[in-house]
Protein backbone atom coordinates (compact mmCIF):
# COMPACT_ATOMS: atom_id res chain seq x y z
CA UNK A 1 -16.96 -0.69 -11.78
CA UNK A 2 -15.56 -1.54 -8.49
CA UNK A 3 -16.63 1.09 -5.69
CA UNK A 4 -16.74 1.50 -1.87
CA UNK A 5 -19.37 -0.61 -0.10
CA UNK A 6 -20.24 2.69 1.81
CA UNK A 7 -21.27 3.91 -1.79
CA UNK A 8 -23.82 0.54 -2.01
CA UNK A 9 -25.18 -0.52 1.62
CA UNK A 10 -28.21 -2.13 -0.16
CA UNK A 11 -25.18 -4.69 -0.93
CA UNK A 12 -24.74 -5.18 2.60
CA UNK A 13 -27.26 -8.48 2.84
CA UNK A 14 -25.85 -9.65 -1.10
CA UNK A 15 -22.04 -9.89 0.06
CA UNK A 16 -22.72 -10.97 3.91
CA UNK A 17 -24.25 -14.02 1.99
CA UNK A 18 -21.49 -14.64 -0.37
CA UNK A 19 -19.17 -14.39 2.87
CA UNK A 20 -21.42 -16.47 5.36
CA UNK A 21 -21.45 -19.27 1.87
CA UNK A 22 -17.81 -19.10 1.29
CA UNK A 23 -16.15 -19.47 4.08
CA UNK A 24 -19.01 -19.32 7.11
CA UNK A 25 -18.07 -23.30 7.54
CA UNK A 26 -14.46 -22.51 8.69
CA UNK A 27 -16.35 -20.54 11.68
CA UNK A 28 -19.41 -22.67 12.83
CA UNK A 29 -19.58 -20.00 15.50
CA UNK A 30 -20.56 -17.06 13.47
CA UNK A 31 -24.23 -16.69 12.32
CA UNK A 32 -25.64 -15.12 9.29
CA UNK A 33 -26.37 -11.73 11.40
CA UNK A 34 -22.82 -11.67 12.52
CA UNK A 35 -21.79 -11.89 8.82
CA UNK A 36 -24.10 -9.14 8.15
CA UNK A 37 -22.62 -7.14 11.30
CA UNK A 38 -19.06 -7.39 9.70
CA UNK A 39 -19.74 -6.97 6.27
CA UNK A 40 -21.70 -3.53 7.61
CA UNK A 41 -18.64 -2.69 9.29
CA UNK A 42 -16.82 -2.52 6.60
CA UNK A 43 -18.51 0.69 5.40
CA UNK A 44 -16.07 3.08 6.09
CA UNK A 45 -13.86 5.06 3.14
CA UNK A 46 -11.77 7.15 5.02
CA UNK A 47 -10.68 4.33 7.70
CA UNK A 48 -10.39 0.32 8.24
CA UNK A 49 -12.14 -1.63 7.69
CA UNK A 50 -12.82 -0.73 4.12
CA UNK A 51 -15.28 -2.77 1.71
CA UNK A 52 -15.03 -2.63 -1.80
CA UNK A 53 -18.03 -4.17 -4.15
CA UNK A 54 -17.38 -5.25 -7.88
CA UNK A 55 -20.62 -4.19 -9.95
CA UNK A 56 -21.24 -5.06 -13.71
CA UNK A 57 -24.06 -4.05 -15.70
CA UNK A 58 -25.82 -2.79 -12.38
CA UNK A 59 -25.37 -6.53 -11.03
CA UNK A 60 -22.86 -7.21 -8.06
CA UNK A 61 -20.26 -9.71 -8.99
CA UNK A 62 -17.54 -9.27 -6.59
CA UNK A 63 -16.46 -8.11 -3.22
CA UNK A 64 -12.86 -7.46 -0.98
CA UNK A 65 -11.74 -5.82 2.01
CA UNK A 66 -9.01 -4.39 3.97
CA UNK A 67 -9.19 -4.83 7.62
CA UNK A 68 -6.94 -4.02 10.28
CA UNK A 69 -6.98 -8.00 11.02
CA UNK A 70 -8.92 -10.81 10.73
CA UNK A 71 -8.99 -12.27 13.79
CA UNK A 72 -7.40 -11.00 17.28
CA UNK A 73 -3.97 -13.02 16.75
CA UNK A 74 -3.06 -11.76 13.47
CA UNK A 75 0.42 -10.19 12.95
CA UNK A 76 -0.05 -6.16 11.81
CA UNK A 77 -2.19 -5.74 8.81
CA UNK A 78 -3.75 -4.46 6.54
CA UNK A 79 -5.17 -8.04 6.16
CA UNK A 80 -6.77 -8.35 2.23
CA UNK A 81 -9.99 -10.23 3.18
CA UNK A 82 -12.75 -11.54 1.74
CA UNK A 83 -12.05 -12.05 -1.89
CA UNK A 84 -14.92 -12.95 -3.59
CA UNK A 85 -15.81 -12.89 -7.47
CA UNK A 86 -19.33 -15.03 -8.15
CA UNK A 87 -18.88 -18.03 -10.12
CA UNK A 88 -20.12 -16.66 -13.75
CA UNK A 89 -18.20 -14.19 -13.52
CA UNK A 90 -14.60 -15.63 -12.88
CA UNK A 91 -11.70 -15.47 -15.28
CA UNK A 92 -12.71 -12.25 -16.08
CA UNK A 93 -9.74 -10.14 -14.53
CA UNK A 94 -12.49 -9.26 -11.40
CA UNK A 95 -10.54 -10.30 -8.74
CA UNK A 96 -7.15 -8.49 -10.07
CA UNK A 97 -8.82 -5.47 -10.37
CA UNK A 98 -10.34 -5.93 -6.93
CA UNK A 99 -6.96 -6.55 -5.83
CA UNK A 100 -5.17 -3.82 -7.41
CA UNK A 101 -8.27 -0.75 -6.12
CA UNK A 102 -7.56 -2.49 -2.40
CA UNK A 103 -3.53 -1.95 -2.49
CA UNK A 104 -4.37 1.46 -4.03
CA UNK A 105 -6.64 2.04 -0.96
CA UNK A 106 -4.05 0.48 1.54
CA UNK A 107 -1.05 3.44 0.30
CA UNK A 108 -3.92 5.95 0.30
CA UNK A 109 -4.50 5.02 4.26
CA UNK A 110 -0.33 4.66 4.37
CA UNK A 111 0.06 0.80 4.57
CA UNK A 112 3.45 -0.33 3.63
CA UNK A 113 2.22 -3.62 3.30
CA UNK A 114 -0.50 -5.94 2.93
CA UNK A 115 -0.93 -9.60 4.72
CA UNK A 116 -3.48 -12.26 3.40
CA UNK A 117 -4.39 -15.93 4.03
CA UNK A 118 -4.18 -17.44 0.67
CA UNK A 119 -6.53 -20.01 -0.42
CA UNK A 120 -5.09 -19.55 -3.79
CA UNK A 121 -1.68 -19.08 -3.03
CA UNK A 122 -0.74 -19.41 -7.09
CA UNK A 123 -2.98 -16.22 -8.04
CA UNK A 124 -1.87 -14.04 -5.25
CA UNK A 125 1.85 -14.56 -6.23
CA UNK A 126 1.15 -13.74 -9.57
CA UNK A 127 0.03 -10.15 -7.94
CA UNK A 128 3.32 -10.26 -6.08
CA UNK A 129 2.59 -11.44 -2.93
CA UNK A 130 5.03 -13.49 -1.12
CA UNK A 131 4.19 -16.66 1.66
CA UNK A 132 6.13 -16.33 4.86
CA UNK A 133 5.67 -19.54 5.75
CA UNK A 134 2.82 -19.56 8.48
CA UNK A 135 0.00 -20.94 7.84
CA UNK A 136 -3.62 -19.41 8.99
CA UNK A 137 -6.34 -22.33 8.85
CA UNK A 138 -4.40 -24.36 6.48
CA UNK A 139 -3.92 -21.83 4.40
CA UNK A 140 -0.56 -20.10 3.59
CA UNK A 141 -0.01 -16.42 4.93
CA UNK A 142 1.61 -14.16 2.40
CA UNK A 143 2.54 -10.53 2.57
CA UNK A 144 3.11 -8.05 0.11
CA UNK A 145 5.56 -4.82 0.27
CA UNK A 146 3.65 -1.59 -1.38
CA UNK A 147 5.47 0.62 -3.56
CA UNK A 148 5.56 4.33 -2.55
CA UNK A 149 3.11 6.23 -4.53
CA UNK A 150 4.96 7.91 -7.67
CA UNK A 151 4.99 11.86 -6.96
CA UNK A 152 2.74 14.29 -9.33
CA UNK A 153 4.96 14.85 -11.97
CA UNK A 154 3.48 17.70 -12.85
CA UNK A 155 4.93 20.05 -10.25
């Protein structure tokens, strides 16, 4: 099941960890609290930034975001953030589905587009996303154009 973080803010200390892990060396600045500040943030629905949690069998296993940047330079967003799927659970098809809920969540807000740092640059381009050829931290940037939303076909 993959849900808004507003929906689970008892996840709030479980994914601040994974993030402050992950990638807290790339900003030796940031403490654990300001991990848990962002990630708490993110606990809107209706509004960036946006947190999504993965949950299996009552156990959280993943976790993504859209944000309206990462950091104050960033070119317009939505910036995809934060992709994280815990170890035992990878190869599963966690982070896809992550990924496909968050660019159904950008059109719903009316993104056009969504931008990303890739540390995986392979899986992301399998999802469609394209690099532009910046870099952000070593990493490539890559965008992705949304498709419109297909009209109820019912009316």
């Amino acid at each position: 099941m993959i849900d808004y973080l507003a929906n689970h803010r008892e996840l709030i200390p479980v994914v601040a960890t994974w993030m402050f892990e992950t990638w807290g060396y790339r900003r030796p600045e940031r403490t654990f609290a300001d991990y848990v500040a962002r990630v708490t943030a993110r606990t809107n629905i209706d509004r960036l930034p946006l947190g999504l949690v993965a949950i299996c069998g009552g156990v959280p296993v993943g976790t993504t975001s859209l944000v309206p940047f990462e950091d104050t330079e960033d070119a317009p967003g939505p910036w995809v953030s934060a992709v994280f799927v815990v170890p035992a659970y990878r190869g599963r098809g966690i982070a896809t589905a992550l990924l496909a809920r968050i660019e159904r969540e950008a059109l719903r807000l009316g993104a056009s587009q969504l931008m990303l740092g890739a540390a995986v640059p392979d899986f992301y381009r399998r999802l469609g996303f394209v690099a532009t050829g910046a870099t952000k931290r070593g990493d490539p940037l890559m965008a992705k154009q949304l498709a419109t939303p297909i009209a109820n076909r019912d009316h």
